[in-house]
C-alpha atoms as a PDB file:
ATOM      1  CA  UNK A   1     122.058 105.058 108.515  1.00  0.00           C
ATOM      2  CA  UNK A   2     118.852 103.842 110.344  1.00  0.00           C
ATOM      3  CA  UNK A   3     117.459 106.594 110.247  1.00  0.00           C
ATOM      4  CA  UNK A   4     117.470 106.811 106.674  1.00  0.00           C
ATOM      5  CA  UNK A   5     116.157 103.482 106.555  1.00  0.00           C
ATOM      6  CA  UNK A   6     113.484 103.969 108.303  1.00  0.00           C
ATOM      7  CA  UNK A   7     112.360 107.397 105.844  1.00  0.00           C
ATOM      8  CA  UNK A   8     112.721 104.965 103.020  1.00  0.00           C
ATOM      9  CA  UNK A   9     110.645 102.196 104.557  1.00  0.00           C
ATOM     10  CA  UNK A  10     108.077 104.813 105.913  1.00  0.00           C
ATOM     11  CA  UNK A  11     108.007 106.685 102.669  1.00  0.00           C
ATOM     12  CA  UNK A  12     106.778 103.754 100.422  1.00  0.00           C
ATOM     13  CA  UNK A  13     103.181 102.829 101.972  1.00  0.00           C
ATOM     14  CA  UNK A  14     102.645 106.536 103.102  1.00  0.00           C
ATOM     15  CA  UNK A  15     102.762 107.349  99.334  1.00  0.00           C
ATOM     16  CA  UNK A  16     100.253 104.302  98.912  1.00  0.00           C
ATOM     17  CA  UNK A  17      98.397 105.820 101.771  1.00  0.00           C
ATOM     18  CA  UNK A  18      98.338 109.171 100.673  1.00  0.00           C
ATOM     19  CA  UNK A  19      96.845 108.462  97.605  1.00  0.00           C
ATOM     20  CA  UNK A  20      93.998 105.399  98.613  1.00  0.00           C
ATOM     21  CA  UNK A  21      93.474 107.379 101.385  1.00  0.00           C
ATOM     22  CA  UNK A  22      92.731 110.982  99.234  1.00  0.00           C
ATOM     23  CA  UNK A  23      90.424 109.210  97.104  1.00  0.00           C
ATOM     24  CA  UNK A  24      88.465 107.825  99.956  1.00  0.00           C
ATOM     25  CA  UNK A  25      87.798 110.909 101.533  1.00  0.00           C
ATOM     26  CA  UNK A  26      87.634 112.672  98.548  1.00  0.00           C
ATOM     27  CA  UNK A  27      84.256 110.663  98.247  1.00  0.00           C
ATOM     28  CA  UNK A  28      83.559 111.725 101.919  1.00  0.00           C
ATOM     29  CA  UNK A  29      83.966 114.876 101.097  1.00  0.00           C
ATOM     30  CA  UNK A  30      81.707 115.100  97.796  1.00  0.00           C
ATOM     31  CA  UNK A  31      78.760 113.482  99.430  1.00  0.00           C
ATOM     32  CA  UNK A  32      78.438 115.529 102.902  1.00  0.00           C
ATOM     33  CA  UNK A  33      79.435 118.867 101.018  1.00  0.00           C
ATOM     34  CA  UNK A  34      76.036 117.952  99.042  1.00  0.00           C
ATOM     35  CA  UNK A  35      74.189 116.674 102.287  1.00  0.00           C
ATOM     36  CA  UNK A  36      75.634 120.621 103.658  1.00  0.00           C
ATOM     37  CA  UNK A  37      74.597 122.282 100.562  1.00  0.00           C
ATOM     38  CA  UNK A  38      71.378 120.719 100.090  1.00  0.00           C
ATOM     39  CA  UNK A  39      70.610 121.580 103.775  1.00  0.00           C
ATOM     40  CA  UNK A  40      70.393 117.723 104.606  1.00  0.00           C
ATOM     41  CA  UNK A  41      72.571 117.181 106.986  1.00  0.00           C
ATOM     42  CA  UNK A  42      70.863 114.622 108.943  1.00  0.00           C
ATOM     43  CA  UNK A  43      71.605 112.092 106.305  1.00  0.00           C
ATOM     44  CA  UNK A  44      75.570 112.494 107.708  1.00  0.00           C
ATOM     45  CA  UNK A  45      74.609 109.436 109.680  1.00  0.00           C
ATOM     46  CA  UNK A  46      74.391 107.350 106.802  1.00  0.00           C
ATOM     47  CA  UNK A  47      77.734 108.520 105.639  1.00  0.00           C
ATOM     48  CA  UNK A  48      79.626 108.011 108.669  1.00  0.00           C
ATOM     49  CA  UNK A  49      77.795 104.284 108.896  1.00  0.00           C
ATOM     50  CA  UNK A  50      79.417 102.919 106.282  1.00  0.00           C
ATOM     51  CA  UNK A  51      82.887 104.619 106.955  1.00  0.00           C
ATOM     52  CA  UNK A  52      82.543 102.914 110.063  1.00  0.00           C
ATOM     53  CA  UNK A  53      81.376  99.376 108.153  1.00  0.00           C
ATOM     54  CA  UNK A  54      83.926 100.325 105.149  1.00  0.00           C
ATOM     55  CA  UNK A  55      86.922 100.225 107.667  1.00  0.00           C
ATOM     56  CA  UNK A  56      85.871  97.356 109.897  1.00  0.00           C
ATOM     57  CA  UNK A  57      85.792  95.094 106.720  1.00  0.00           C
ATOM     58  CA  UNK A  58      89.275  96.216 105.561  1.00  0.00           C
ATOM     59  CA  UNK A  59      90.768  95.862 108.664  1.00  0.00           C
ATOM     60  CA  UNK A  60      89.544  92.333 108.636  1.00  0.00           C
ATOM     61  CA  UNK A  61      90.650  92.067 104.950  1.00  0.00           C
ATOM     62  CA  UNK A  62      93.588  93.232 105.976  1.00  0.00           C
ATOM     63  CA  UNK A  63      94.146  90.243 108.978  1.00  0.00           C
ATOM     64  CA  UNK A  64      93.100  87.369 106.868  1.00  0.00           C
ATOM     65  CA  UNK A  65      95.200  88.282 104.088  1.00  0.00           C
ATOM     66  CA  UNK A  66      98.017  88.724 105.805  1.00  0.00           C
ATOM     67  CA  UNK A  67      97.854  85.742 107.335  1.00  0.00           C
ATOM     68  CA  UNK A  68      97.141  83.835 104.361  1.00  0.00           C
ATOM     69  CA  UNK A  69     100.056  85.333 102.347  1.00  0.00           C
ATOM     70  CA  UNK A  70     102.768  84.593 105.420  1.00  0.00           C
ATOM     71  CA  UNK A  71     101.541  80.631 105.414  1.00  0.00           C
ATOM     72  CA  UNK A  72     104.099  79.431 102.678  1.00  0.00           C
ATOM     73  CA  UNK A  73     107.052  78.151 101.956  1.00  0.00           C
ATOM     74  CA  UNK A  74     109.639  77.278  99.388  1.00  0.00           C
ATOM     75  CA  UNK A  75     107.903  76.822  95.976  1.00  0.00           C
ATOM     76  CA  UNK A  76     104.132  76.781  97.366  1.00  0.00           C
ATOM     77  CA  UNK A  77     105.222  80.409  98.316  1.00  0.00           C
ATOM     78  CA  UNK A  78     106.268  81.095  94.905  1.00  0.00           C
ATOM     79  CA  UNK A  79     103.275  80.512  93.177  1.00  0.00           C
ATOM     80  CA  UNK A  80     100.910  81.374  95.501  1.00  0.00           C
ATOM     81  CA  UNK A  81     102.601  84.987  96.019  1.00  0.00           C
ATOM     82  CA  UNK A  82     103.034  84.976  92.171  1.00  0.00           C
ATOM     83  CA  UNK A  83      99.501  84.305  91.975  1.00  0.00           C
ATOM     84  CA  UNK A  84      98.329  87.254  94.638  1.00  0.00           C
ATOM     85  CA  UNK A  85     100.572  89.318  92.733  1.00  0.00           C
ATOM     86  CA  UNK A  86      98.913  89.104  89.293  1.00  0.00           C
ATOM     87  CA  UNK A  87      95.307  89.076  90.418  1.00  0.00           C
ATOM     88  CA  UNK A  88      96.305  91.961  92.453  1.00  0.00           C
ATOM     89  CA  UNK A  89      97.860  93.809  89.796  1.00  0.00           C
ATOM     90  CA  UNK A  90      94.503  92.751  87.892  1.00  0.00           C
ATOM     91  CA  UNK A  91      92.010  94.006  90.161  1.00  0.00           C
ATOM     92  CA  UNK A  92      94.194  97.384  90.378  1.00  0.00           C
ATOM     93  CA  UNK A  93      93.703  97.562  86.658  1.00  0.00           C
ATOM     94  CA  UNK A  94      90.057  97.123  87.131  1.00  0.00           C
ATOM     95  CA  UNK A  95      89.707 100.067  89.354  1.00  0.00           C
ATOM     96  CA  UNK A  96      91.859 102.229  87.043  1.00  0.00           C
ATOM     97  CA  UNK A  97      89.269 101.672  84.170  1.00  0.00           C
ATOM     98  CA  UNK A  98      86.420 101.975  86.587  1.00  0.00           C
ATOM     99  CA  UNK A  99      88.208 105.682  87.669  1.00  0.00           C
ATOM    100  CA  UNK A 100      88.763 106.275  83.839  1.00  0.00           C
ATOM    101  CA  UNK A 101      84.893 105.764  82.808  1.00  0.00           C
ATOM    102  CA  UNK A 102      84.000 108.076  85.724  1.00  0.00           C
ATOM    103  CA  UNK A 103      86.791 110.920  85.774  1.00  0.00           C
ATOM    104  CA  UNK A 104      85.759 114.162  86.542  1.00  0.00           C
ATOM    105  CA  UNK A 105      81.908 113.651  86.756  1.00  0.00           C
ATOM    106  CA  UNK A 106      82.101 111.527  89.651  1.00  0.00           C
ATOM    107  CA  UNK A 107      80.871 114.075  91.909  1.00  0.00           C
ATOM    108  CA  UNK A 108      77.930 114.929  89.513  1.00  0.00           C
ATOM    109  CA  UNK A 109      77.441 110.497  90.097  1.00  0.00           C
ATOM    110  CA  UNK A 110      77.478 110.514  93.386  1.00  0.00           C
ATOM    111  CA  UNK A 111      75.273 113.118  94.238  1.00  0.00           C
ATOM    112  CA  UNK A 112      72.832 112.301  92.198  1.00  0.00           C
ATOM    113  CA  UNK A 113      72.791 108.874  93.703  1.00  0.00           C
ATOM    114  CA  UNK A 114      72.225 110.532  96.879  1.00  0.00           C
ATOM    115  CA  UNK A 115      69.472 112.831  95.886  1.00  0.00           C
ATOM    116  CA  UNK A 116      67.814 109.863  94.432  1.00  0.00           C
ATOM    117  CA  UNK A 117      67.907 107.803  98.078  1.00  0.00           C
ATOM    118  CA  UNK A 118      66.710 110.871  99.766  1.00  0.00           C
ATOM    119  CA  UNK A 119      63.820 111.236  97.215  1.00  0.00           C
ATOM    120  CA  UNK A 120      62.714 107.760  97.267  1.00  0.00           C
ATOM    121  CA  UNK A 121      63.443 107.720 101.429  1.00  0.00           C
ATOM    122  CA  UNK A 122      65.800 104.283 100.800  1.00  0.00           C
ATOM    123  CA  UNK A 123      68.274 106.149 102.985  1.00  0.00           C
ATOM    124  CA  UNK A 124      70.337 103.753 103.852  1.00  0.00           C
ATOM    125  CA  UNK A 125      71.774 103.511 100.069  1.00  0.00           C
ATOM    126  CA  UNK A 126      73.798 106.549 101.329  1.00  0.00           C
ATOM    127  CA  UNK A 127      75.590 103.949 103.476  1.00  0.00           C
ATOM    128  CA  UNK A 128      75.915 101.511 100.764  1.00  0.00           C
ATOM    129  CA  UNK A 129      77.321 103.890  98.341  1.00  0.00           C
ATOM    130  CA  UNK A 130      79.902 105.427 100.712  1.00  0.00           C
ATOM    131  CA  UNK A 131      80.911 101.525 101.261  1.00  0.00           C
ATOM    132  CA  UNK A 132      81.372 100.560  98.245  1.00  0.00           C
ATOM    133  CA  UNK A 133      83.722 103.026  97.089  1.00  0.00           C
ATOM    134  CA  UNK A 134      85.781 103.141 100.713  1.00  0.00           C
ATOM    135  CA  UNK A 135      85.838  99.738 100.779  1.00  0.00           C
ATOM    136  CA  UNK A 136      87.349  99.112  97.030  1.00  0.00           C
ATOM    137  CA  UNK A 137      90.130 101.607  98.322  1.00  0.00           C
ATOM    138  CA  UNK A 138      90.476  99.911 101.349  1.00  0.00           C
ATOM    139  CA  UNK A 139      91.262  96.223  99.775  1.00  0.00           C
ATOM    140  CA  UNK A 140      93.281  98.359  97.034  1.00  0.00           C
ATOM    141  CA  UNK A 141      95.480  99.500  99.515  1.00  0.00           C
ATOM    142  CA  UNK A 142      95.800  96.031 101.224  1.00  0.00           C
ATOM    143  CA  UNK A 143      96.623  95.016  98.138  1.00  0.00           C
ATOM    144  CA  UNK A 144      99.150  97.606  96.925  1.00  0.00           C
ATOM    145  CA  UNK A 145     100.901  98.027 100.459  1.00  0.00           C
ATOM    146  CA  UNK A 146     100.979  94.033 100.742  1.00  0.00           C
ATOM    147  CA  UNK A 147     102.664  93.578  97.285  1.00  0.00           C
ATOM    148  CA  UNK A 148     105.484  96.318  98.183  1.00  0.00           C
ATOM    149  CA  UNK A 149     105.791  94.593 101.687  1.00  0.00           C
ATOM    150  CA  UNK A 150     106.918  90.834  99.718  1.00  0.00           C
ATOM    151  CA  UNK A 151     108.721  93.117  97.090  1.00  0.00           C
ATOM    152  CA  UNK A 152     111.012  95.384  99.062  1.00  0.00           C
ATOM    153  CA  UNK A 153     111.092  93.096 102.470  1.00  0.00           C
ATOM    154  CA  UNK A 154     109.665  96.303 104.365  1.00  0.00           C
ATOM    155  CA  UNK A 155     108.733  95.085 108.372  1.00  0.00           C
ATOM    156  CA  UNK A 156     105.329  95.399 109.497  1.00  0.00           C
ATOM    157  CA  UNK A 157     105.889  98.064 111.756  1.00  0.00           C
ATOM    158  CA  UNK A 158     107.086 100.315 108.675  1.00  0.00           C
ATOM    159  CA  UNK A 159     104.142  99.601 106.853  1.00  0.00           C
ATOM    160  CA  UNK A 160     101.264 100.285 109.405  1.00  0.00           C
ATOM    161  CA  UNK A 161     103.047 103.308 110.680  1.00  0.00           C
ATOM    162  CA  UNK A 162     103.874 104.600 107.280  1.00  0.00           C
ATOM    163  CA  UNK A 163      99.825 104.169 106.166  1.00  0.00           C
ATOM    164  CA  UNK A 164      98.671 105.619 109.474  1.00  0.00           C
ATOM    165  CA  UNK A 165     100.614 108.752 108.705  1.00  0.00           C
ATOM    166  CA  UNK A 166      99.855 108.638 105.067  1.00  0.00           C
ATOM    167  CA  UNK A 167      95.828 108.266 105.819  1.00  0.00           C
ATOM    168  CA  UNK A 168      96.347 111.225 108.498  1.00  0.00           C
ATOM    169  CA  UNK A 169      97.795 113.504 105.709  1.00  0.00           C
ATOM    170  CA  UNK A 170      94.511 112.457 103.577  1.00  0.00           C
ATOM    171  CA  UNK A 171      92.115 113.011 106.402  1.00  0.00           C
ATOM    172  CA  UNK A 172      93.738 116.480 106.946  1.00  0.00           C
ATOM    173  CA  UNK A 173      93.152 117.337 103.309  1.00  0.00           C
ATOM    174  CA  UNK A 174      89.854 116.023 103.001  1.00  0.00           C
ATOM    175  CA  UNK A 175      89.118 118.211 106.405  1.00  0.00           C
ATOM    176  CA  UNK A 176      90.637 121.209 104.640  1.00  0.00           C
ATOM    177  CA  UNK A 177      88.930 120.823 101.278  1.00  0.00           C
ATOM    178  CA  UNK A 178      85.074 120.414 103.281  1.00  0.00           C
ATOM    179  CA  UNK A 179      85.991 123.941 105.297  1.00  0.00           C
ATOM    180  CA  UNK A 180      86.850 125.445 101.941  1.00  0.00           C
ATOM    181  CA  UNK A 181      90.209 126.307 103.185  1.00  0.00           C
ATOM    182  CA  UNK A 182      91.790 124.342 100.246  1.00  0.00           C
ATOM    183  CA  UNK A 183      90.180 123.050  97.165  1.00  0.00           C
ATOM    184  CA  UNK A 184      91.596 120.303  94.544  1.00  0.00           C
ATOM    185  CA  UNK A 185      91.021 119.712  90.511  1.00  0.00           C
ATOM    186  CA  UNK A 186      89.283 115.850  90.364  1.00  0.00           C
ATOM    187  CA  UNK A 187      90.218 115.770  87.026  1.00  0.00           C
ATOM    188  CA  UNK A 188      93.974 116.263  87.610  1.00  0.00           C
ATOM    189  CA  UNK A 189      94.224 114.065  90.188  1.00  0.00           C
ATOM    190  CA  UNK A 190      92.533 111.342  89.296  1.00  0.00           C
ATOM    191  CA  UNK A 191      94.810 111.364  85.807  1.00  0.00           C
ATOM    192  CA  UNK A 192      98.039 111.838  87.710  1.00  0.00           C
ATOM    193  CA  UNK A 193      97.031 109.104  89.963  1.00  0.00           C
ATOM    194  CA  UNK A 194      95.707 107.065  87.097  1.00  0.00           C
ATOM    195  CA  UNK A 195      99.074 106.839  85.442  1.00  0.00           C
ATOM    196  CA  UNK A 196     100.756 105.963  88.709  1.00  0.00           C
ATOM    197  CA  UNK A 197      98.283 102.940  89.114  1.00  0.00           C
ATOM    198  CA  UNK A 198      98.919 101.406  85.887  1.00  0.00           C
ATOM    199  CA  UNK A 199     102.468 102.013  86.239  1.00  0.00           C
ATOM    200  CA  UNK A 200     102.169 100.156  89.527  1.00  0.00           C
ATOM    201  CA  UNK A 201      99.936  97.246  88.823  1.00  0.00           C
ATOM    202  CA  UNK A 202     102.130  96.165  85.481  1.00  0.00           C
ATOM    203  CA  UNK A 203     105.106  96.341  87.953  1.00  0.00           C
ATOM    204  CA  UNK A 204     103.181  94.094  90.232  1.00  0.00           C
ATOM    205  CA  UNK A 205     102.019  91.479  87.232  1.00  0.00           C
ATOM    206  CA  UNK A 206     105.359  91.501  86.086  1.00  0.00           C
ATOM    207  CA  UNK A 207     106.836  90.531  88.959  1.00  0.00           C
ATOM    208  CA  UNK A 208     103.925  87.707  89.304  1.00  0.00           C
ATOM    209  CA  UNK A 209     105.291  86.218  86.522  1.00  0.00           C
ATOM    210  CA  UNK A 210     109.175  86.532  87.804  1.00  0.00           C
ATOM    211  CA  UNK A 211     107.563  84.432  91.108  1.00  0.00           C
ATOM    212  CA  UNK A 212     106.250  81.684  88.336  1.00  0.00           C
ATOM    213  CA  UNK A 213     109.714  81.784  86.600  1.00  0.00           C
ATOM    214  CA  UNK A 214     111.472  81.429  90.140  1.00  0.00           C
ATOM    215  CA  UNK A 215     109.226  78.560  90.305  1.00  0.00           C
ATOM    216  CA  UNK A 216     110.122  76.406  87.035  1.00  0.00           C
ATOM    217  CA  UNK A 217     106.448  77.353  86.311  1.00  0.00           C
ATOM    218  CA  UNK A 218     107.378  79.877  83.302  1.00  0.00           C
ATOM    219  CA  UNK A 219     109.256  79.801  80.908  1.00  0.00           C
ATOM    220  CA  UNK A 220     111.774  83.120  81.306  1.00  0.00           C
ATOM    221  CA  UNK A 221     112.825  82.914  77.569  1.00  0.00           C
ATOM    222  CA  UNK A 222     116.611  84.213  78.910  1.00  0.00           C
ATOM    223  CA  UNK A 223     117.175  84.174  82.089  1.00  0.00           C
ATOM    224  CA  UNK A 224     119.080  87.686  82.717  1.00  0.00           C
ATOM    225  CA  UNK A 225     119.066  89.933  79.409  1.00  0.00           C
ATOM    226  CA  UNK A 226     120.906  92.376  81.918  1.00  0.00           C
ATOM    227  CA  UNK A 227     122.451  93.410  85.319  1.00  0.00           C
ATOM    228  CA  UNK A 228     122.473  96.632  86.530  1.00  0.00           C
ATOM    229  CA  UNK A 229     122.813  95.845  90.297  1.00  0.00           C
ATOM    230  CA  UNK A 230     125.903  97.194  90.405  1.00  0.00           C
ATOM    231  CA  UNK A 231     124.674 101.170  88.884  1.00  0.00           C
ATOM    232  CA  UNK A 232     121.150 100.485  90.458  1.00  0.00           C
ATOM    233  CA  UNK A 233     120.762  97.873  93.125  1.00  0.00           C
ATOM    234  CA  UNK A 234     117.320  96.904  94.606  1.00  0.00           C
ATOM    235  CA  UNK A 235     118.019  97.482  97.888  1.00  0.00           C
ATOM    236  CA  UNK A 236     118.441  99.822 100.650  1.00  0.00           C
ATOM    237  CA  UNK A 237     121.564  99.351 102.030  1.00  0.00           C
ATOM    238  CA  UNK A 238     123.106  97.430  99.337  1.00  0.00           C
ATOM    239  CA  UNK A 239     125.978  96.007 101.117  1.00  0.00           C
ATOM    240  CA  UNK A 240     128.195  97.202  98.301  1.00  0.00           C
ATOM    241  CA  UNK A 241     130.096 100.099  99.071  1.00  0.00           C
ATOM    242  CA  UNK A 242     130.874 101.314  95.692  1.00  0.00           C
ATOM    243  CA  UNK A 243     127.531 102.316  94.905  1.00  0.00           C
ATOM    244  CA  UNK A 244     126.407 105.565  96.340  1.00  0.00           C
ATOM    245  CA  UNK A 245     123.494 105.524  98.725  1.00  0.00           C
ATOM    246  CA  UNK A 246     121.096 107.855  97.138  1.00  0.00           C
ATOM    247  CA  UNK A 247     120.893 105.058  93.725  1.00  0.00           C
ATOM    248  CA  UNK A 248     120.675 102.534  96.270  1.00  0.00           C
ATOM    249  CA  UNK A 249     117.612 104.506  98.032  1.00  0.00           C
ATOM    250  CA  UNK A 250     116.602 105.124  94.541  1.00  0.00           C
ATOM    251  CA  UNK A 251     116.593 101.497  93.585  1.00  0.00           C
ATOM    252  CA  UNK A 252     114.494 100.186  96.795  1.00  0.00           C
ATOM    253  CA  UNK A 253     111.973 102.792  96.000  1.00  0.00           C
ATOM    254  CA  UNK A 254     111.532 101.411  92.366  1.00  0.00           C
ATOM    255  CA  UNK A 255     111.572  97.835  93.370  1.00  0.00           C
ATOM    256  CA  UNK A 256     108.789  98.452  96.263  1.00  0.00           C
ATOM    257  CA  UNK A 257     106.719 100.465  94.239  1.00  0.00           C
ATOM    258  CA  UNK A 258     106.869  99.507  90.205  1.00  0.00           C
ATOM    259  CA  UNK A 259     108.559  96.280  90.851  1.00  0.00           C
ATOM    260  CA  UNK A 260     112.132  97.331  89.310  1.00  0.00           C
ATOM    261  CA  UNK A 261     114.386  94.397  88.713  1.00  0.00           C
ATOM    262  CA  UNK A 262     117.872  95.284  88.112  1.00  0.00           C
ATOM    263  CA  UNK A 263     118.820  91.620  86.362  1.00  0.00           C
ATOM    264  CA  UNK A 264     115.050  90.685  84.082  1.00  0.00           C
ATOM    265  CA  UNK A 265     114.492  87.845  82.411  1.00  0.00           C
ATOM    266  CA  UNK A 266     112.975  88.429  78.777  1.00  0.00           C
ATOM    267  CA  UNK A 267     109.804  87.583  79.254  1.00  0.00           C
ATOM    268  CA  UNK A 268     109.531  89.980  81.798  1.00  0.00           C
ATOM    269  CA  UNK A 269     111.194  92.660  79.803  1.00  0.00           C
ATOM    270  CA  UNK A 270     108.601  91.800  77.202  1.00  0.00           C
ATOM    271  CA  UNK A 271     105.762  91.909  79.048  1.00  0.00           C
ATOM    272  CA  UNK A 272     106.271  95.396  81.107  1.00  0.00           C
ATOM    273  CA  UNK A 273     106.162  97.501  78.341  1.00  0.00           C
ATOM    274  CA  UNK A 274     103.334  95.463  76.758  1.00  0.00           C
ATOM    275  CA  UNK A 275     101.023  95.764  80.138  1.00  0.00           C
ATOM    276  CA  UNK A 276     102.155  99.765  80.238  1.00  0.00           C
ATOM    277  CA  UNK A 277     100.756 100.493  76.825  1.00  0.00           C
ATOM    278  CA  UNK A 278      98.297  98.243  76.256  1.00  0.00           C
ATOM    279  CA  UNK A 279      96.090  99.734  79.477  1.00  0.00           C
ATOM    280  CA  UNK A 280      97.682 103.019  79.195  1.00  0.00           C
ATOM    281  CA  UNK A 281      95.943 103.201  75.988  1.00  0.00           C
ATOM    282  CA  UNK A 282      92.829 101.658  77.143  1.00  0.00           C
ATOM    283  CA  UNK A 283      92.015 103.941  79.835  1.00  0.00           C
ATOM    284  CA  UNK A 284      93.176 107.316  77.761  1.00  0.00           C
ATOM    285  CA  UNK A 285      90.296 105.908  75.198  1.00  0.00           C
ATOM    286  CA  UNK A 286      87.708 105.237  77.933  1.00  0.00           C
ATOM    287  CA  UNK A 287      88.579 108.604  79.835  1.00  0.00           C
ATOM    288  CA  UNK A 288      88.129 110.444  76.277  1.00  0.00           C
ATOM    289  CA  UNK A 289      84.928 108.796  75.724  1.00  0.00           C
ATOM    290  CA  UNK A 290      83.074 109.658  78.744  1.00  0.00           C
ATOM    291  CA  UNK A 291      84.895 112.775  80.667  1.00  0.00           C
ATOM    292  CA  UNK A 292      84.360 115.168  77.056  1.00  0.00           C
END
């Protein structure tokens, strides 16, 4: 049994990992493949300088918030994790538009950023580009492993272990995909991983707004429209031992990573669906416009 605890625990921020963690070096990748190409590769410097800056920041990022988010109780805790949870789910969205505008031409972007800071000699632009983009994964990641921490109750330890193996798995790739011994379709990805993101932020906006409602703050409309614990609990183990353990597996997984409720209120049964189309729709127009 706690040993498949501990797969389900690991499992949720090495998914999160796996996929901040691709992108990142996906942008690694891109820019010393054209540094390699271009025969340039004295400019790696500059790369690896703001890798190093990139994940210095987040780790920081990473303290502060922490702490910030564990320094609350009883309704203060409410609203201010109801609060982190809906600009977080905000900023998410942000990115996802920012991914949709640049799609598949985002290696044709970056390297011609990079020729142009080689041509004009302001080298060290290489270094602000590569920390720009790390570092926006790096606080994404934060953010998405932080919100499915408060959602699912996951410890620490699960967490940083989880994203350590997730961001080896990534790194591995990324090595694999700069040898040529593997290659991957930016296009693809960054549309499956789009989807996933949206799915993910409305989940974590939504349950924002359940923190408010928990709060008095909101109004819920109806409390519980309905209550499914029972088919498809929340957690992982369940304590009930009528439900089978792969829907209660099933049902943590949801909840830490789409923020599932089993028993919504009707605002937030309103307001899911709403988020989901509304930027699901907003990003398949921007990606149309500029990716044809």
């Amino acid at each position: 049994m706690l040993y498949q605890l501990s797969l389900v625990d690991l499992s949720i921020p090495m998914f999160l990992a796996l996929r901040e963690g691709l992108e990142a070096v996906l942008v690694v990748v891109i820019l010393l493949l054209y540094l390699r190409k271009t025969n340039q590769r004295i400019y790696y410097k500059y790369v690896y300088l703001g890798i190093i800056l990139a994940t210095i920041v987040s780790i920081a990022f990473a303290i502060i918030f922490s702490l910030a988010f564990g320094g609350f109780t009883g309704i203060l805790e409410q609203i201010f994790e109801g609060t982190t949870f809906i600009i977080s789910g905000i900023f998410i969205l942000t990115l996802v538009l920012w991914v949709s505008k640049e799609g598949s031409k985002m290696r044709e972007n970056l390297e011609g950023k990079v020729k142009d800071s080689i041509k004009t000699q302001k080298v060290f632009s290489i270094s602000i580009t590569t920390f720009i983009i790390i570092i926006r994964e790096g606080i994404e990641l934060i953010l998405l492993t932080t919100g499915a921490t408060s959602i699912s109750s996951l410890n620490q330890v699960s967490v940083i272990l989880g994203s350590i193996i997730g961001l080896a798995i990534s790194i591995l790739i990324g090595v694999l995909i700069f040898y040529g011994i593997q290659s991957i379709n930016l296009s693809i990805f960054f549309k499956i991983t789009n989807v996933m993101l949206i799915i993910f932020a409305a989940g974590l906006i939504t349950y924002g707004i359940h923190e408010f409602i928990e709060a008095g703050i909101i109004n819920p409309i109806i409390n519980e429209v309905w209550n499914i614990k029972h088919i498809l609990p929340e957690k992982f183990p369940d304590g009930n031992p009528s439900t089978p353990e792969f829907l209660e597996i099933i049902g943590a997984l949801l909840k830490a990573l789409f923020g599932y409720n089993a028993n919504p209120s009707l605002l937030e049964v309103i307001i899911y669906p709403v988020l989901l189309i509304s930027i699901g729709l907003i990003s398949l127009l921007i990606w149309r416009k500029n990716n044809n």
